[in-house]
Each structure stands twice: as C-alpha cells, then as structure tokens.
C-alpha atoms as a PDB file:
ATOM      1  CA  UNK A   1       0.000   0.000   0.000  1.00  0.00           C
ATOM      2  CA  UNK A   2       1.528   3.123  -1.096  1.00  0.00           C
ATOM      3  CA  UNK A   3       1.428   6.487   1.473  1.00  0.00           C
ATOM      4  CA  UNK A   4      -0.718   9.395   0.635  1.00  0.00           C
ATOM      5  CA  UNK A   5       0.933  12.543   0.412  1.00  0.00           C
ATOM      6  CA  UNK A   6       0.695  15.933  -0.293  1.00  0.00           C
ATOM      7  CA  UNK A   7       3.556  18.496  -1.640  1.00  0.00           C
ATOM      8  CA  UNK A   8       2.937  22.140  -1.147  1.00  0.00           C
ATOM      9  CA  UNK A   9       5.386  24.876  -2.702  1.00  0.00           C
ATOM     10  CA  UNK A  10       5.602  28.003  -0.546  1.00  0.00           C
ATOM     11  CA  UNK A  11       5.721  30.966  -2.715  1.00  0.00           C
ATOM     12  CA  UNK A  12       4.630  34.410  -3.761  1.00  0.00           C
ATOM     13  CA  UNK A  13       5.798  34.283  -7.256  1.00  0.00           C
ATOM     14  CA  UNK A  14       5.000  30.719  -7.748  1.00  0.00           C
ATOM     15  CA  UNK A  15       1.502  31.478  -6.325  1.00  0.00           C
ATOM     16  CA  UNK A  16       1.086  35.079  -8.786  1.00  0.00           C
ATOM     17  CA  UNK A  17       2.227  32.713 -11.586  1.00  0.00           C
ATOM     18  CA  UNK A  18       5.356  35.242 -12.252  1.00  0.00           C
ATOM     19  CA  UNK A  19       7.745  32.117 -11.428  1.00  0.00           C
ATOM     20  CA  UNK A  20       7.950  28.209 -12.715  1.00  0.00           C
ATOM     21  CA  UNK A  21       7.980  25.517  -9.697  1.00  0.00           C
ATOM     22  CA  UNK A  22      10.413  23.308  -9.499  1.00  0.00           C
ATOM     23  CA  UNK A  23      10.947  22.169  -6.525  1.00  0.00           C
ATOM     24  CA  UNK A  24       7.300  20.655  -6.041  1.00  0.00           C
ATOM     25  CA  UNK A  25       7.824  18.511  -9.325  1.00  0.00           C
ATOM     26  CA  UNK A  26      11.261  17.359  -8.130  1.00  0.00           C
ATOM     27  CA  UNK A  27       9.605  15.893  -4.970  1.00  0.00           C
ATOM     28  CA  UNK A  28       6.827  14.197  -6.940  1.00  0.00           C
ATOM     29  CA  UNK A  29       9.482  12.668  -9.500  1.00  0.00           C
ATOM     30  CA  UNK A  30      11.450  11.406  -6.626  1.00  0.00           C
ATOM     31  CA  UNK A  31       8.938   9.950  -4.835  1.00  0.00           C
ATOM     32  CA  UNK A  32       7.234   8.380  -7.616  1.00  0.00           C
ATOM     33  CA  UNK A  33      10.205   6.851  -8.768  1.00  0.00           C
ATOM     34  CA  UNK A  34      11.226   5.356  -5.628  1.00  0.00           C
ATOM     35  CA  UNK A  35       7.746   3.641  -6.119  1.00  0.00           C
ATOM     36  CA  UNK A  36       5.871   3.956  -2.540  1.00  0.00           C
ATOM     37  CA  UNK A  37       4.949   6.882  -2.927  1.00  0.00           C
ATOM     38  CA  UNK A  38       1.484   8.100  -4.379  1.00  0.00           C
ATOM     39  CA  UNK A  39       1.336  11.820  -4.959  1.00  0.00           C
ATOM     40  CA  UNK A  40      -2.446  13.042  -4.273  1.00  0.00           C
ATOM     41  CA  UNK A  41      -1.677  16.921  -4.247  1.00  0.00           C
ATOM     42  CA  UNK A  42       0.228  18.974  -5.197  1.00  0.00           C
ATOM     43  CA  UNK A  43      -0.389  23.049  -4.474  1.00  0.00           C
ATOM     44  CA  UNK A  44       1.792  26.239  -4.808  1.00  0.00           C
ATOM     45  CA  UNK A  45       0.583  28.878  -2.222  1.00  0.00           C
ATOM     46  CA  UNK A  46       1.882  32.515  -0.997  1.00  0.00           C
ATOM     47  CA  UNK A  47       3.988  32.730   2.118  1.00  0.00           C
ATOM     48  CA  UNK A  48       0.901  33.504   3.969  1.00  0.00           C
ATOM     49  CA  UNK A  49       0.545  31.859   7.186  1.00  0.00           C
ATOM     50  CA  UNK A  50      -2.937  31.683   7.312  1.00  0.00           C
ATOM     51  CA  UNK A  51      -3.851  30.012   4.432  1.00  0.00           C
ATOM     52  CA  UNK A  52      -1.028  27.029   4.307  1.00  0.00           C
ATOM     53  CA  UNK A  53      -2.152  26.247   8.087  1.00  0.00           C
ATOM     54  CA  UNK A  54      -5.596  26.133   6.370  1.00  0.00           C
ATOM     55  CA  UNK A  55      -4.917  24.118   3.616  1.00  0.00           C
ATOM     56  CA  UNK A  56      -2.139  21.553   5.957  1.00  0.00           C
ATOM     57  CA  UNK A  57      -5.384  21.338   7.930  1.00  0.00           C
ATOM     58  CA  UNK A  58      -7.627  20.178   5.462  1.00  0.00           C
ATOM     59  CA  UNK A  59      -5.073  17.538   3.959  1.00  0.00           C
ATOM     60  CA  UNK A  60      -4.002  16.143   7.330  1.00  0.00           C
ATOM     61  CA  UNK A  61      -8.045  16.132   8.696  1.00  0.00           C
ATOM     62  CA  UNK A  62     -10.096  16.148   5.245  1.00  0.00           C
ATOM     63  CA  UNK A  63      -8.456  14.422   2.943  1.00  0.00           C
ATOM     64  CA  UNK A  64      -6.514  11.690   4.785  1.00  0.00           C
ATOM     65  CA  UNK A  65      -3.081  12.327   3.292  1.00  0.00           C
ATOM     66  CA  UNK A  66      -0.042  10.656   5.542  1.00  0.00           C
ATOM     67  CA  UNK A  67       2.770  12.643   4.557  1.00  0.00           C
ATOM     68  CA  UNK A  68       3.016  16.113   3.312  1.00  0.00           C
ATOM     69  CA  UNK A  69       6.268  18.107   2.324  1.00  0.00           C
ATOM     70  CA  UNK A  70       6.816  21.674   1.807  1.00  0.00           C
ATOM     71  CA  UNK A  71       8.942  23.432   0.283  1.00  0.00           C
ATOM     72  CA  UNK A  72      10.062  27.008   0.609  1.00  0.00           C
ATOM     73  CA  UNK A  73       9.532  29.677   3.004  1.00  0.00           C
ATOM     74  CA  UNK A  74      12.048  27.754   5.816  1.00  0.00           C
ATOM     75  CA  UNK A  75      14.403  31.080   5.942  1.00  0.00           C
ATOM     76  CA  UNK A  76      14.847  34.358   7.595  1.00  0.00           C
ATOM     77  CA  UNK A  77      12.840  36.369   5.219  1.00  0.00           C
ATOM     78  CA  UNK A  78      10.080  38.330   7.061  1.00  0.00           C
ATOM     79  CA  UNK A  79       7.586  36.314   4.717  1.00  0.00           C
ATOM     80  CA  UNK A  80       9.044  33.389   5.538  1.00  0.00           C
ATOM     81  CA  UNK A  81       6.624  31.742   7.269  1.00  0.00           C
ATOM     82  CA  UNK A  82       6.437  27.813   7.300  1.00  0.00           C
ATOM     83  CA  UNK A  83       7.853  26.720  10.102  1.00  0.00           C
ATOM     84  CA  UNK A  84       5.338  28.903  12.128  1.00  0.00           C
ATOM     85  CA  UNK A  85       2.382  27.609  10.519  1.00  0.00           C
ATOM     86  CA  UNK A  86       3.594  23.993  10.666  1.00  0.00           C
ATOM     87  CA  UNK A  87       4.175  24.332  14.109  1.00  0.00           C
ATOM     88  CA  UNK A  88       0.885  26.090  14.491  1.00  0.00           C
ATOM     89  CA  UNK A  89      -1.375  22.642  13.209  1.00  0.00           C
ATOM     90  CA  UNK A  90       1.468  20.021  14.870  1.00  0.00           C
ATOM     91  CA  UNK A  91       0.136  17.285  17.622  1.00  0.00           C
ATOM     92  CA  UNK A  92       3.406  16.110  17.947  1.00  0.00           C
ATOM     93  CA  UNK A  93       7.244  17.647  17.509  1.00  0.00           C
ATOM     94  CA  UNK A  94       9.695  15.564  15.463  1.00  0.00           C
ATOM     95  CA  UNK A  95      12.125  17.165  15.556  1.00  0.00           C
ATOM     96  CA  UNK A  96      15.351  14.635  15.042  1.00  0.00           C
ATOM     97  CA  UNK A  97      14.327  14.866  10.839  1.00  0.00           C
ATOM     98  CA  UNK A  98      14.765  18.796  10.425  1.00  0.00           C
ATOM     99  CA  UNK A  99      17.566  18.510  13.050  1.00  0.00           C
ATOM    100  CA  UNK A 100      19.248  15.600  10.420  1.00  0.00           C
ATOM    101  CA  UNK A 101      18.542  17.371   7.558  1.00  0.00           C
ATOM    102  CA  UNK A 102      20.463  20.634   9.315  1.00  0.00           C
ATOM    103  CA  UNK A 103      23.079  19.021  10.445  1.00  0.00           C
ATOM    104  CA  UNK A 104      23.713  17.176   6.963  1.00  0.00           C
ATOM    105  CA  UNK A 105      22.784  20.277   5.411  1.00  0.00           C
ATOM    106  CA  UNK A 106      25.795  22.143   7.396  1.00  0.00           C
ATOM    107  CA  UNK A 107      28.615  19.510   5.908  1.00  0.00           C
ATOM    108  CA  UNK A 108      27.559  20.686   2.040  1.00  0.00           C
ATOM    109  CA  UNK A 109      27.057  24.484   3.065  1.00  0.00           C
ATOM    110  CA  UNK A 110      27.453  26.580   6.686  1.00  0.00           C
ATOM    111  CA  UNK A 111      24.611  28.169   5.575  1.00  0.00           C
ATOM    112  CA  UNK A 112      22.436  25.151   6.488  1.00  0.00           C
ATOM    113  CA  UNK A 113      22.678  26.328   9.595  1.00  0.00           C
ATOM    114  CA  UNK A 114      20.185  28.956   8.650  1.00  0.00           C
ATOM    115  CA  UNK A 115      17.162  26.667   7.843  1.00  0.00           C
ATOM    116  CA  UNK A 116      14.082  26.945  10.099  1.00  0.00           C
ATOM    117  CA  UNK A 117      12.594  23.782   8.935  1.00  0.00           C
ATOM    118  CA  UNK A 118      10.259  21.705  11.001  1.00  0.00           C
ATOM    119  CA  UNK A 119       9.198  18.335  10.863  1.00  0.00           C
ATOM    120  CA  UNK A 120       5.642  17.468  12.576  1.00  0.00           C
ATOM    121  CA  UNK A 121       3.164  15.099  13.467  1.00  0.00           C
ATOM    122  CA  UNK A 122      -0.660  16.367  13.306  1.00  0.00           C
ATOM    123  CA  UNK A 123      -2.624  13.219  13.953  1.00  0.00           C
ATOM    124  CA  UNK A 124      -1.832  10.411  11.504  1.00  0.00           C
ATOM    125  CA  UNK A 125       0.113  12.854   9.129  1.00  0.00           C
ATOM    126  CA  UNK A 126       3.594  13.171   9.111  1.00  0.00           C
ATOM    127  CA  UNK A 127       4.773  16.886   7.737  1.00  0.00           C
ATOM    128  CA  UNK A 128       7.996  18.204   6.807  1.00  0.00           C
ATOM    129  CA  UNK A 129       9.508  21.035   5.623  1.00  0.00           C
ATOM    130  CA  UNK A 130      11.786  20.787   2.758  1.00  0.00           C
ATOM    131  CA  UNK A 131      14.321  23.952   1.104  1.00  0.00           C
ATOM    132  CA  UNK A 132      12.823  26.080  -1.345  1.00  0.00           C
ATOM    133  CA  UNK A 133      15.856  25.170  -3.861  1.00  0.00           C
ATOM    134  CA  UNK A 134      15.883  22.075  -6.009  1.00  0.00           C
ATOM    135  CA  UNK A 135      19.506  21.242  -5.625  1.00  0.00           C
ATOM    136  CA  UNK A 136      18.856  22.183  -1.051  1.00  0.00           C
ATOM    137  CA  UNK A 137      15.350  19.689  -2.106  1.00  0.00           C
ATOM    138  CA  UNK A 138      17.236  16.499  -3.666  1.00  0.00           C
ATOM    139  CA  UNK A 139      20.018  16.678  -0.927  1.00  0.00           C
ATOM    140  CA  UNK A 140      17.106  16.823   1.762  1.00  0.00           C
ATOM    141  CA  UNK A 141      15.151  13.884   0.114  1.00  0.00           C
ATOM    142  CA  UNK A 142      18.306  11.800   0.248  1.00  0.00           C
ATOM    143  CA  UNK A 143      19.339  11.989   3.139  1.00  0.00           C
ATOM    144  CA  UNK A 144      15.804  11.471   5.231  1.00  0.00           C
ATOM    145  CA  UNK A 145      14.600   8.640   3.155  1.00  0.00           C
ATOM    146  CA  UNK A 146      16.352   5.956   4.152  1.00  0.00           C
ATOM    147  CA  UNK A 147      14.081   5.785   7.658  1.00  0.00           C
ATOM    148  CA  UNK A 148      11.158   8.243   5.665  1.00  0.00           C
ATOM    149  CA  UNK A 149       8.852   5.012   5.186  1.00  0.00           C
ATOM    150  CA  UNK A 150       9.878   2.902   8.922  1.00  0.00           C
ATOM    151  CA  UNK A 151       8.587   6.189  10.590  1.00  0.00           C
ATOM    152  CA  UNK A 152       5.466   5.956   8.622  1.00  0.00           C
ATOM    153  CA  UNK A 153       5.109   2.462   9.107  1.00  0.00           C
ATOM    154  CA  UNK A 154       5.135   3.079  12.719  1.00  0.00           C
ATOM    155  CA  UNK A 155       2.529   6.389  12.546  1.00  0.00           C
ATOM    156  CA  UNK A 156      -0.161   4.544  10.823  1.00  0.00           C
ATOM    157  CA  UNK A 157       0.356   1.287  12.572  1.00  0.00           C
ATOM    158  CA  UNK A 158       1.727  -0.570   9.603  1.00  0.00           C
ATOM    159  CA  UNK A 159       4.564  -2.183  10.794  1.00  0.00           C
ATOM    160  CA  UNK A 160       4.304  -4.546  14.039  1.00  0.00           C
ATOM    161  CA  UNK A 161       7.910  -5.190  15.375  1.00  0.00           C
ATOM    162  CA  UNK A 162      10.148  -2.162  15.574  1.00  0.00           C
ATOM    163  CA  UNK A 163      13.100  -4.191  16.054  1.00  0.00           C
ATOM    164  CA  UNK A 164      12.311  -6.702  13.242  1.00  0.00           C
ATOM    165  CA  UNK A 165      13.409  -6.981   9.927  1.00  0.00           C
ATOM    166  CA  UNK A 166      10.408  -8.972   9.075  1.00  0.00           C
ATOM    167  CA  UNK A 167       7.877  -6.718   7.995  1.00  0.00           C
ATOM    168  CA  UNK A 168       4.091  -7.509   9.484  1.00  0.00           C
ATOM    169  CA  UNK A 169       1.676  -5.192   7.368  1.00  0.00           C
ATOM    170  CA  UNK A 170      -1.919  -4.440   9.876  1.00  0.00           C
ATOM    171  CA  UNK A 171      -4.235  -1.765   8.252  1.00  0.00           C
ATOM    172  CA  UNK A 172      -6.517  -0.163  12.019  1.00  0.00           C
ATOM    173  CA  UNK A 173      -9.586   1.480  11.271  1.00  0.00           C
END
C-alpha cells in the first residue's frame, strides 16, 4: 500500500504565476520513482501563514493524506513563514528529521545552519519542511529517506515489530 501525500510549494511568485515551480515537481518525481509513494496533491501557495495552516489542515483532517512536504519559506525572510504555521497545526514535535537534515545540510554548506525547517506530526500525518531550492530539495530527500517510510510504518500502525526486519503489514480502522 503506497502512502498518501501531499507536496505544497511556498511561494509568492510561484503562487502570482510570475515564477515556474520546481521544486514541487522534483519531490513528486522522486517519490514516484522510488515507487511507494502516491502523490495526491500537489499546491503552490503565498507565504501567507494563514492560508497554508488552512490548507495543511484540510489535507491532514479532510483528505486523509499521511505525509506532506513543503517546500520554501524555511528562511529568515520576514515572509518566511512555514515553520510557524507547521508548528501552528502540529500534535506532535519531530524534531530529530529537520535537526538531520540541518546538520547534513551544514557539511555541504554553513549556511544550512540557517534553515528553520520543522518536521511534525498532526494526527496520523507526518509533515515536513523541505528547502525552497531544487539542488537544497534532492540533498534533503536523500538523506531522510532511508528511515522516511519505517517512521510511517510506525505512525499509521503498519509495521508490528520495531526491532524486526520482518515486515508484518496491519491496516486499524
């Protein structure tokens, strides 16, 4: 059973139409072609709080998505505003992802450092923050991956023994 998940691009000229995406068509590529991964939406908003807590919201509660990335809006701009609103719809911190990606981040560029990314869980959805960049987007994707679908597994009760390498697949309604 493939996860559910949602990519939203975080930006003004991406949302006015006055710049091309693509970041959120990276993440879709490289999640359909690792194959268990089933992109359901995909959205490019403005840096406006408001309306991605809204719309993270309605794809967590609503639509039943499990995981849902962003990208963009992670920085020190004063419109930079994702981590806030992700915070702002979070039942649960996760932090040790953004922390991973940061610290990974740092060894390419000091200026990973500067991210603001969160990673959250609200409910049965996990949500992260990605870079706005495509090149800051790939690295990301690689390097969280490797545990992306155990800690899924584990959120939506997939995946009986933690310690196991066998996997035991158990879908609770």
């Amino acid at each position: 059973m493939k996860y559910k998940v949602g990519i939203i691009t975080l930006s003004d000229k991406g949302a006015a139409g006055q710049r091309v995406d693509k970041s959120g068509p990276l993440i879709r590529q490289i999640l359909e072609e690792d194959g268990r991964y089933q992109v359901e939406e995909e959205l490019i908003l403005p840096d406006d709080r408001g309306g991605l807590e809204a719309e993270l919201i309605r794809m967590c509660d609503e639509a039943g998505l499990e995981l849902i990335l962003t990208t963009g809006g992670t920085g020190f701009s004063p419109r930079d505003n994702t981590p806030e609103a992700t915070m702002a719809v979070a039942t649960r911190n996760v932090p040790g992802i953004a922390e991973y990606m940061r610290a990974k981040s740092f060894e390419i560029t000091p200026k990973g450092m500067l991210s603001r990314a969160v990673s959250v869980i609200r409910n049965r959805t996990l949500i992260i923050n990605l870079p706005g960049s495509p090149k800051a987007v790939r690295e990301n994707l690689g390097f969280i991956m490797p545990a992306l679908d155990h800690g899924l597994d584990i959120l939506l009760e997939r995946d009986g023994e933690c310690g196991s390498d066998v996997r035991h697949h158990h879908n609770h309604k």
